[in-house]
Every structure is written in structure tokens, then in C-alpha cells.
N, C-alpha and C. Protein backbone atom coordinates (compact mmCIF):
# COMPACT_ATOMS: atom_id res chain seq x y z
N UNK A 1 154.50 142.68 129.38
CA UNK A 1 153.97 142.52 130.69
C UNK A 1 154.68 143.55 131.57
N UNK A 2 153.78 144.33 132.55
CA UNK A 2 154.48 145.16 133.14
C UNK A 2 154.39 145.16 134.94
N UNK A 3 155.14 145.13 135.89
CA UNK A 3 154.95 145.13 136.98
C UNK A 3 155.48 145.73 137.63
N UNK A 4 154.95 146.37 138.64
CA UNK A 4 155.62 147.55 139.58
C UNK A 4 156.16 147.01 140.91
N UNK A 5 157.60 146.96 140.93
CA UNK A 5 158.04 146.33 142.19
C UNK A 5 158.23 147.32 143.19
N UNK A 6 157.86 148.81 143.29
CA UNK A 6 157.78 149.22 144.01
C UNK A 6 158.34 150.72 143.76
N UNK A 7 158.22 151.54 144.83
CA UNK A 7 158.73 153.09 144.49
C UNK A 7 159.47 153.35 146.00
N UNK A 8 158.54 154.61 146.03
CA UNK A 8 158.90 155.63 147.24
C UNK A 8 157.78 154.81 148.47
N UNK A 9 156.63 154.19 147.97
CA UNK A 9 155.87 153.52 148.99
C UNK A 9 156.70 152.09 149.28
N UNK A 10 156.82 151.69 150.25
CA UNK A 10 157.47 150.17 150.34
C UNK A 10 156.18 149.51 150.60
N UNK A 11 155.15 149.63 151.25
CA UNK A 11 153.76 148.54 151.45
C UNK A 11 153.00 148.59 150.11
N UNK A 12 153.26 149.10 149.04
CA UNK A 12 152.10 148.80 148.23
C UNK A 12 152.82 147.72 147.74
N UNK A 13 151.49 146.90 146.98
CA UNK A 13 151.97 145.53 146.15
C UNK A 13 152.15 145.82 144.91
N UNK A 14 153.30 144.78 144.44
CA UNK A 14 153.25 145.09 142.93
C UNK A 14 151.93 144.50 142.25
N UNK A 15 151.88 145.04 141.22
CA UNK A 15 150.87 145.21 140.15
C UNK A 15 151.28 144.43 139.34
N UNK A 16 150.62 143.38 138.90
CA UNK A 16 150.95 142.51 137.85
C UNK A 16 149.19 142.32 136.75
N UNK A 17 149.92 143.48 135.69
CA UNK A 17 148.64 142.94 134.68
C UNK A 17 149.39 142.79 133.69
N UNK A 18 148.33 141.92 132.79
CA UNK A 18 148.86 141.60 131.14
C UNK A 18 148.30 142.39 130.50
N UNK A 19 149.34 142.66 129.66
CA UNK A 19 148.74 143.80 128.42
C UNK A 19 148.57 143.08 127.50
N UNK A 20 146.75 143.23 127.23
CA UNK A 20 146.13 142.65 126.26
C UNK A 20 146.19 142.95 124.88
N UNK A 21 146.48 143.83 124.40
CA UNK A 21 146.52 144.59 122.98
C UNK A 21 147.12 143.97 121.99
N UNK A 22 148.72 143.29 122.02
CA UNK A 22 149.41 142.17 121.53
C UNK A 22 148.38 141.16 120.95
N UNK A 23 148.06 140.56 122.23
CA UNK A 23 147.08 139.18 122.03
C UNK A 23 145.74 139.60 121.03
N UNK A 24 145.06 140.80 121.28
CA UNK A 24 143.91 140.95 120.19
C UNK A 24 144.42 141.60 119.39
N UNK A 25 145.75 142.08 118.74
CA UNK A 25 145.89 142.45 117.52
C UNK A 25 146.12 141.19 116.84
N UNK A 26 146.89 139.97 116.84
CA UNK A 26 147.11 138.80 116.84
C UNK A 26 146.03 137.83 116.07
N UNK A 27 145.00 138.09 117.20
CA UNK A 27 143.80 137.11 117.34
C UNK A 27 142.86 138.02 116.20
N UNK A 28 142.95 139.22 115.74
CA UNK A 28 142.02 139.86 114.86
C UNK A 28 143.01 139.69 112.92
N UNK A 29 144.30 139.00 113.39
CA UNK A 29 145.28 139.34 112.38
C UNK A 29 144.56 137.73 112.13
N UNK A 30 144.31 136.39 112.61
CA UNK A 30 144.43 135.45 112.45
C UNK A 30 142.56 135.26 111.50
N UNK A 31 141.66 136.17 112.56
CA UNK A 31 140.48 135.98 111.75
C UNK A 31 140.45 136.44 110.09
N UNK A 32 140.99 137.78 110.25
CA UNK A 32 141.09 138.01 108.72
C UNK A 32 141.51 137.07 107.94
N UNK A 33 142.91 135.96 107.95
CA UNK A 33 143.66 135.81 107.23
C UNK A 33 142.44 134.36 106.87
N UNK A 34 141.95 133.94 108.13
CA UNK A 34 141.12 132.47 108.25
C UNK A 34 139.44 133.04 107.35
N UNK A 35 139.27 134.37 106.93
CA UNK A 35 137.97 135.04 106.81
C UNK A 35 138.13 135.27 104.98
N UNK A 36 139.88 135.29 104.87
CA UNK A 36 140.25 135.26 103.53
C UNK A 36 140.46 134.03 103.08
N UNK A 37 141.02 133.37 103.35
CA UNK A 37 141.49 131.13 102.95
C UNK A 37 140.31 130.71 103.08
N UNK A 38 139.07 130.91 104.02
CA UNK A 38 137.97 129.61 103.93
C UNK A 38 137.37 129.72 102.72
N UNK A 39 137.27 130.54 102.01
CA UNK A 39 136.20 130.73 100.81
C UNK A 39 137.25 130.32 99.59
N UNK A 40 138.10 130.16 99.75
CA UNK A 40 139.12 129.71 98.77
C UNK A 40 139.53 128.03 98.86
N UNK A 41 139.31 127.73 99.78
CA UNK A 41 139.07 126.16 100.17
C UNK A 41 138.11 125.65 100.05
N UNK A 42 137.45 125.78 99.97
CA UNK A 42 135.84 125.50 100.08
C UNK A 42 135.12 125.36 98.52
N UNK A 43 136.45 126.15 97.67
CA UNK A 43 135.54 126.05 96.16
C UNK A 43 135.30 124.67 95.47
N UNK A 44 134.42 124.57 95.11
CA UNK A 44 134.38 123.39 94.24
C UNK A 44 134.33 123.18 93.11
N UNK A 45 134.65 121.84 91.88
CA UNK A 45 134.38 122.24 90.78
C UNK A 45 132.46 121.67 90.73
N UNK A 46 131.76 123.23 89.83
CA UNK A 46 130.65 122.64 89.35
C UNK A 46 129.91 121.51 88.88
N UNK A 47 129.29 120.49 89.04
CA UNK A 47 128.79 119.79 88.27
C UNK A 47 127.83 119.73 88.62
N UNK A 48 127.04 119.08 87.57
CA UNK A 48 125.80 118.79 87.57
C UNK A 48 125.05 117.40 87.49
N UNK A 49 125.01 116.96 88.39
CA UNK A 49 124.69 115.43 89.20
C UNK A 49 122.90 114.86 88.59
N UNK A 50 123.46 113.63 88.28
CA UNK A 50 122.33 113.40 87.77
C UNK A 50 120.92 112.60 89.05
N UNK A 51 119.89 112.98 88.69
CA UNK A 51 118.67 112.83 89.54
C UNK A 51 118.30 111.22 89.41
N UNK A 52 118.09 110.94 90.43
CA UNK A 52 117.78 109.56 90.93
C UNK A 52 116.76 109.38 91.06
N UNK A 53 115.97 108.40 90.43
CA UNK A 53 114.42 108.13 90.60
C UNK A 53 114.65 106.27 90.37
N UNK A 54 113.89 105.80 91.33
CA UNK A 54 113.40 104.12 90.93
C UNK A 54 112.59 104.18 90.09
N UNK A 55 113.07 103.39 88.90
CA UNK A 55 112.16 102.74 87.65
C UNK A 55 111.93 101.66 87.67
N UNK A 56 110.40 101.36 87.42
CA UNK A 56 110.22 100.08 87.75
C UNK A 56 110.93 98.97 86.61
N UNK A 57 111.13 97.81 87.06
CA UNK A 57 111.77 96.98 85.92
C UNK A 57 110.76 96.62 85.41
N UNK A 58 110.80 96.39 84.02
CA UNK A 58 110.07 95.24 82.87
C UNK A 58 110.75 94.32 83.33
N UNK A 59 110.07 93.24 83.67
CA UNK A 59 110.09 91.57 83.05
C UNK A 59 109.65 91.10 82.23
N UNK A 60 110.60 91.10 81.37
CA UNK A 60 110.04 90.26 79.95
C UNK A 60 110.69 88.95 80.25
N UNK A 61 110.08 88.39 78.88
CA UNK A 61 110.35 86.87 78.84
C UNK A 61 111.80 86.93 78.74
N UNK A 62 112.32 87.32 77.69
CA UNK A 62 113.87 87.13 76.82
C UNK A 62 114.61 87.50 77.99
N UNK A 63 114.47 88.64 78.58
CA UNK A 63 115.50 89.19 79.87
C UNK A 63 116.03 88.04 80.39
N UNK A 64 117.63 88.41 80.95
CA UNK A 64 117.82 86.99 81.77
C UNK A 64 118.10 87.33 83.38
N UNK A 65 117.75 86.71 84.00
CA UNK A 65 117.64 87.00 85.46
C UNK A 65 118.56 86.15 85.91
N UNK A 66 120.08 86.92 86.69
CA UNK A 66 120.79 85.91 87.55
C UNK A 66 121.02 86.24 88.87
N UNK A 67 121.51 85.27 89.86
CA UNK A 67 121.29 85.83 91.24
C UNK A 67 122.97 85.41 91.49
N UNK A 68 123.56 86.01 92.20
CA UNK A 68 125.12 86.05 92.37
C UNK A 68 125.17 86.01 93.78
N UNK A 69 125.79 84.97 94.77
CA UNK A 69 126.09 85.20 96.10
C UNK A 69 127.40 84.42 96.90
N UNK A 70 127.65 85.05 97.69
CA UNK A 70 129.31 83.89 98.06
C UNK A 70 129.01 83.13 98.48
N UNK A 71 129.83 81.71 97.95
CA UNK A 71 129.84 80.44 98.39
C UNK A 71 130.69 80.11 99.41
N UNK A 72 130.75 78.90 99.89
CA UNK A 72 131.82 78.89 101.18
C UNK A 72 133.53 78.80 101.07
N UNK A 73 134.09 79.28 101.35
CA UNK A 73 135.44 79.52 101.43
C UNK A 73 135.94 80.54 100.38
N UNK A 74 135.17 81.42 100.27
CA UNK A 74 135.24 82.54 99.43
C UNK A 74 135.03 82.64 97.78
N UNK A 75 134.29 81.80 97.74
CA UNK A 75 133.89 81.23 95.87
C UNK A 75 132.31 82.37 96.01
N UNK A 76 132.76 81.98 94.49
CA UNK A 76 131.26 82.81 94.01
C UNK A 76 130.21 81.77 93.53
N UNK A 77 128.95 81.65 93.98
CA UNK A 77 128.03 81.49 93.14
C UNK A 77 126.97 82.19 92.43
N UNK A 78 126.72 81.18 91.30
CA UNK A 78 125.96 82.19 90.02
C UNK A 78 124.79 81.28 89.87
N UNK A 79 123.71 81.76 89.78
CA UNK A 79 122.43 80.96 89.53
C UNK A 79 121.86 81.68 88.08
N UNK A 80 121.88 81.05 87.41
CA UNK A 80 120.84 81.33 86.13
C UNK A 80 119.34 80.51 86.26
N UNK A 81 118.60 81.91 86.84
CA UNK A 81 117.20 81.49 87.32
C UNK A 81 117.59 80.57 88.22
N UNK A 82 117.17 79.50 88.25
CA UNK A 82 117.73 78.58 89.98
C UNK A 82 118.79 77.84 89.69
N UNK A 83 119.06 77.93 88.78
CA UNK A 83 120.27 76.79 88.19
C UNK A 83 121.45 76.78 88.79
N UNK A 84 122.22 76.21 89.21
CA UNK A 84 123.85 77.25 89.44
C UNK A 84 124.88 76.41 88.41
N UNK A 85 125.62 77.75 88.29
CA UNK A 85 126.03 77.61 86.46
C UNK A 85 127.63 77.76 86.93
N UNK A 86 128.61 77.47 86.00
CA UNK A 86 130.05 77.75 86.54
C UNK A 86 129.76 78.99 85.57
N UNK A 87 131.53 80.00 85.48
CA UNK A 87 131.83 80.77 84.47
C UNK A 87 131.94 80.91 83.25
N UNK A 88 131.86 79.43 83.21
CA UNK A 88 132.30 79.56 81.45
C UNK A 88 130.70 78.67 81.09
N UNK A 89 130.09 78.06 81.89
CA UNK A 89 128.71 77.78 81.34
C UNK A 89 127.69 79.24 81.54
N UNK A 90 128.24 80.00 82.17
CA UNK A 90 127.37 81.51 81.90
C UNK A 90 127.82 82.12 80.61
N UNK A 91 128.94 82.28 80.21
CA UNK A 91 129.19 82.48 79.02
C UNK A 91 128.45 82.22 77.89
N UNK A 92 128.70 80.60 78.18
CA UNK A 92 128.04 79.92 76.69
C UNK A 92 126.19 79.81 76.58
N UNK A 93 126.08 79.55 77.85
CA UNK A 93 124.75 79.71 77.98
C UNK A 93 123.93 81.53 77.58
N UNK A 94 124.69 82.11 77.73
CA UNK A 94 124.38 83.79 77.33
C UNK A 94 124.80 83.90 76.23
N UNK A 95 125.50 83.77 75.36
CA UNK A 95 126.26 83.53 73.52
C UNK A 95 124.66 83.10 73.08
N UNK A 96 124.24 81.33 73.24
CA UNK A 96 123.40 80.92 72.81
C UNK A 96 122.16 81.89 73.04
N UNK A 97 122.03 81.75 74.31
CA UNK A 97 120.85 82.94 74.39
C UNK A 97 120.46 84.29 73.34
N UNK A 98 121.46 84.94 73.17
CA UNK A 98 121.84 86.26 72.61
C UNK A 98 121.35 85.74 71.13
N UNK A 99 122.79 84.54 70.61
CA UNK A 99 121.80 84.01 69.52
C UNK A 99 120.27 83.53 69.20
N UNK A 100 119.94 83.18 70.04
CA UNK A 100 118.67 82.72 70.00
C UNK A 100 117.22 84.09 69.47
N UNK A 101 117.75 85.06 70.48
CA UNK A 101 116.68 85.67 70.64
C UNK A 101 116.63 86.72 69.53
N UNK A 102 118.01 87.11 68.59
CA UNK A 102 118.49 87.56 67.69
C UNK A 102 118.09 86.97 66.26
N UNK A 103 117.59 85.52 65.90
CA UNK A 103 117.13 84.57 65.42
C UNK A 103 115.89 84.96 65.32
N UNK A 104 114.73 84.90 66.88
CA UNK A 104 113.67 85.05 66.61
C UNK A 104 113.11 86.29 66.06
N UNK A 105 114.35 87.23 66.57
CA UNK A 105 113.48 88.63 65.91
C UNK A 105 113.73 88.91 64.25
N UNK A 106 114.63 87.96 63.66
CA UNK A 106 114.84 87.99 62.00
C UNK A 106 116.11 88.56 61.67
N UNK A 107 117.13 88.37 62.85
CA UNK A 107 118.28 88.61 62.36
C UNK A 107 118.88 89.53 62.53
N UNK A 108 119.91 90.15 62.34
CA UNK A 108 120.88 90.88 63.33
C UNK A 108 120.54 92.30 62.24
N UNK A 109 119.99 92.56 61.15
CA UNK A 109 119.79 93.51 60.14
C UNK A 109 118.46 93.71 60.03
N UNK A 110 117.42 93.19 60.78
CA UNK A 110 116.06 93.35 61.37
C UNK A 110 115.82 94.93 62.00
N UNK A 111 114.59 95.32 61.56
CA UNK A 111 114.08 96.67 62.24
C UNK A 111 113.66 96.70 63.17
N UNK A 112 113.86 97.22 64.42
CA UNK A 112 113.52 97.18 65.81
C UNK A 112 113.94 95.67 66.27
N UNK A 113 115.24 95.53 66.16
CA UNK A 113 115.86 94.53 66.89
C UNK A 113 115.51 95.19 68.68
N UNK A 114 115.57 94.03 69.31
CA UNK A 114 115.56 94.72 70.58
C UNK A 114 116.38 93.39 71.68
N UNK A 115 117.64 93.60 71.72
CA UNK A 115 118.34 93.07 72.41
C UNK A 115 118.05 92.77 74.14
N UNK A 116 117.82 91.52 74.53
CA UNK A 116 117.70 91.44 76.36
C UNK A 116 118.72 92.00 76.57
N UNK A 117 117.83 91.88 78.13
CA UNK A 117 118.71 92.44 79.31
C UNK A 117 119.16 91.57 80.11
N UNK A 118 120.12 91.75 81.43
CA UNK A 118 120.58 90.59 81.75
C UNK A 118 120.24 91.41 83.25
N UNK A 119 120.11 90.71 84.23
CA UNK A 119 119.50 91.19 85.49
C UNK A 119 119.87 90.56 86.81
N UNK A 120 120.92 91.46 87.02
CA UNK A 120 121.47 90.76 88.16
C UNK A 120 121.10 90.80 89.70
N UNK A 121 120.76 90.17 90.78
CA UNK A 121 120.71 90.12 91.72
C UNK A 121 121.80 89.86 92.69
N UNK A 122 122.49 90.47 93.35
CA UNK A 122 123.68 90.19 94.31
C UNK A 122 122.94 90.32 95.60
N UNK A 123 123.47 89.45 96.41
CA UNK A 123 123.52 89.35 97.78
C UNK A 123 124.23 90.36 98.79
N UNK A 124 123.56 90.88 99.46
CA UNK A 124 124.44 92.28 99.94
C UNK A 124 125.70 91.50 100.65
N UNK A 125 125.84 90.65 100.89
CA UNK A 125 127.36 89.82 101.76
C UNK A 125 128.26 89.56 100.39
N UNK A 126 127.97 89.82 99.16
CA UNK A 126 128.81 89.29 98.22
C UNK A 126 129.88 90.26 98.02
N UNK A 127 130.64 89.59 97.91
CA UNK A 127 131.96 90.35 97.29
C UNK A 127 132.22 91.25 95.90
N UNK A 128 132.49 92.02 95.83
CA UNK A 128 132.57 92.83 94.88
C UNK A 128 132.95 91.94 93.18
N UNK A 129 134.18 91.36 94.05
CA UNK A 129 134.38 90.18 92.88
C UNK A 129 133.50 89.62 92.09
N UNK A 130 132.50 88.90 92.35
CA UNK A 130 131.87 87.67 92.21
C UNK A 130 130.81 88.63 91.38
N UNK A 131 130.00 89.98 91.46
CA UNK A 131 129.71 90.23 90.57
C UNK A 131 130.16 91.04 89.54
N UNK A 132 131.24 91.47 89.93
CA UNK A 132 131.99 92.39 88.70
C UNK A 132 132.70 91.08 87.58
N UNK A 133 132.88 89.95 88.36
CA UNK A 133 133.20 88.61 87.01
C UNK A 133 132.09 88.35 86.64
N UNK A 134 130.72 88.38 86.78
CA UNK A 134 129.80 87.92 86.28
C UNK A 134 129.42 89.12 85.26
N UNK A 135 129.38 90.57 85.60
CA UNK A 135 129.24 91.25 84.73
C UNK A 135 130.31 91.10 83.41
N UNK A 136 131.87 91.09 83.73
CA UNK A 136 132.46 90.66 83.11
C UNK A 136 132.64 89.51 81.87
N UNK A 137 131.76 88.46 82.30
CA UNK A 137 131.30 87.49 81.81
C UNK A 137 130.00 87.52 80.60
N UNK A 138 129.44 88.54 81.14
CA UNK A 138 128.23 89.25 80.56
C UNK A 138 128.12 89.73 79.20
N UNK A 139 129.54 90.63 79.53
CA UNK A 139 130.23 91.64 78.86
C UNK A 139 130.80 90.83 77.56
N UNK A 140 131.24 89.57 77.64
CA UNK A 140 131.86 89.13 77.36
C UNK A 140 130.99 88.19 76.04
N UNK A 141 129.84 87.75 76.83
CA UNK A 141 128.90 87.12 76.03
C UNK A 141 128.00 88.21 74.90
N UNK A 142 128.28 89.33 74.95
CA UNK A 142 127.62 90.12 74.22
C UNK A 142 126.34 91.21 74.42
N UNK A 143 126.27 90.97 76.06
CA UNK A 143 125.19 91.71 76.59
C UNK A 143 125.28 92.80 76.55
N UNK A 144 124.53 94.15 76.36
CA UNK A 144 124.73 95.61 75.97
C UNK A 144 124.12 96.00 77.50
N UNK A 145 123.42 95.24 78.17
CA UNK A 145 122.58 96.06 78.85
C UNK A 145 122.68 95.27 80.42
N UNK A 146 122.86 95.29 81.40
CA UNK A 146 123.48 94.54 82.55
C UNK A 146 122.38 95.65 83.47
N UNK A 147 121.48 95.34 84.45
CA UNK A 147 120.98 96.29 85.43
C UNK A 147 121.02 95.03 86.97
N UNK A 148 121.08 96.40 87.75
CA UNK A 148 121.25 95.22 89.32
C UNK A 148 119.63 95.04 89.76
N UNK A 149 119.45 94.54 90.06
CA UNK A 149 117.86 94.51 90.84
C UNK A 149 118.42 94.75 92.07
N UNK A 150 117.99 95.91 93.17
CA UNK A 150 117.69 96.05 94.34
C UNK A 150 116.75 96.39 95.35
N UNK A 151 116.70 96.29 96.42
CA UNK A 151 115.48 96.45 97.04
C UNK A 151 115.30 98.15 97.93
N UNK A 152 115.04 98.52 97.59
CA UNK A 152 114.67 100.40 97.93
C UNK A 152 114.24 99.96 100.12
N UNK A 153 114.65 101.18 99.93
CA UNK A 153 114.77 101.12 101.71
C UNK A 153 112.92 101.49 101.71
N UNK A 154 112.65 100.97 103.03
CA UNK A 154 111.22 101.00 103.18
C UNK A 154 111.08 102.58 103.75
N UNK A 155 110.15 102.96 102.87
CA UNK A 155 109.63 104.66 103.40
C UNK A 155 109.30 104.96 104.81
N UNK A 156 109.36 105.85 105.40
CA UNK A 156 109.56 105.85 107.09
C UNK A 156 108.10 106.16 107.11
N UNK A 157 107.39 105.57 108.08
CA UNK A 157 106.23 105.96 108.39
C UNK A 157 105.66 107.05 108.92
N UNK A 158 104.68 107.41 108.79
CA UNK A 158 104.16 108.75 109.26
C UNK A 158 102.92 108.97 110.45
């Protein structure tokens, strides 16, 4: 910064400017360095994300349909079809099932066995819990195949 307090004139005023040159060598030193780091931050690793489409469900007979929602004071309930079932009667009730339907098709060494599905419905207020034990439970009874039923957002009108 430079200012002239005066000379051989005593009435002129001093001169007070800022020397800008500092500040835009600075400010041109900071774009480069920010023009070199953003593209280096910014990388990502590749992947390749899989495409989302609604498929409609089969309802078959054998499939089993349960509906999962919180009960009061933070319990879970489980409905098999309208029923409401504890944990360990979902179990046994899905074992038998599994057997059953394994039976009708001629046995576990049968050609084109075709194992149900089990089809869950959760309540969007439910707790994460209540259906990750029921899948658990699922899992447990021998089910290979567990899908959520949900309801697709309504298409915006035109």
C-alpha cells in the first residue's frame, strides 16, 4: 500500500490507493490450484447400477402372503393371511408349509420342483425390526425366495 504524505506542495492530499496486483496474483494462484483438486475429488469408482423396472407379482396358490405391522408399545405384528401368528408359530407354520408343497410336487428329487414364495407386506410405520425378524424367520423356515409387496407412487398427471 502506498501513500503520499506530501512533498514540496503542502495543500495536496495524500493519495491513498491499494495496489491490486498482490491480491490478483493470489486470487489467479488459488483458481488454478481449485481448477487442478476439483477433478481429482470428484472421481468416482465406476459401476454399473442395475435398472429398475416393476414386475408384476404372480399370485399363486402355494405363495405365502404375510402382512407385518407395529403393535402397541413397540411389538411386532405378523399376520399369515389374516391370522396373527407369534414367531415361532411362523416358523412352524412355514416348515409345514414348505413340507407340504414339496410333497405335492413328488419330492425334494422331483423335476421342476418349484419352491413358494413368501410375500411380505410391511406397513410403512413399521420398524425395521419387525420385518427383518420375520424375514429372518423365513430364512429360517427354509424359504429361498422372500419379495416385499409395495405400492408404486401414482404417475403424475398430464
Amino acid at each position: 500500500m502506498a501513500m503520499n504524505v506530501g512533498g514540496e506542495e503542502e495543500d495536496a492530499a495524500p493519495i491513498s490507493a491499494i495496489n491490486t496486483t498482490p491480491l490478483v496474483d493470489v486470487m489467479l494462484v488459488l483458481l488454478i490450484i481449485f481448477l487442478i483438486t476439483v477433478p481429482v475429488a470428484i472421481q468416482t469408482v465406476p459401476l454399473r447400477l442395475p435398472t429398475v423396472r416393476n414386475q408384476v407379482t404372480e399370485t399363486k396358490a402355494e405363495n405365502l402372503n404375510l402382512s407385518v405391522k407395529a403393535g402397541p408399545g413397540g411389538t411386532c405384528e405378523v399376520f399369515w393371511e389374516r391370522e396373527k401368528v407369534t414367531s415361532q408359530e411362523l416358523v412352524d407354520r412355514s416348515v409345514e408349509k414348505l413340507k407340504a408343497d414339496i410333497a405335492n410336487q413328488g419330492g425334494i428329487g422331483a423335476p421342476g420342483l418349484e419352491l413358494p414364495e413368501a410375500h411380505i407386506r410391511g406397513d410403512v410405520d413399521t420398524p425395521f425390526k419387525c420385518i427383518g425378524g420375520v424375514v429372518s424367520n423365513l430364512q429360517r423356515a427354509g424359504f429361498a425366495k422372500v419379495g416385499f409387496i409395495s405400492e408404486p407412487k401414482p404417475l403424475p398427471s398430464v
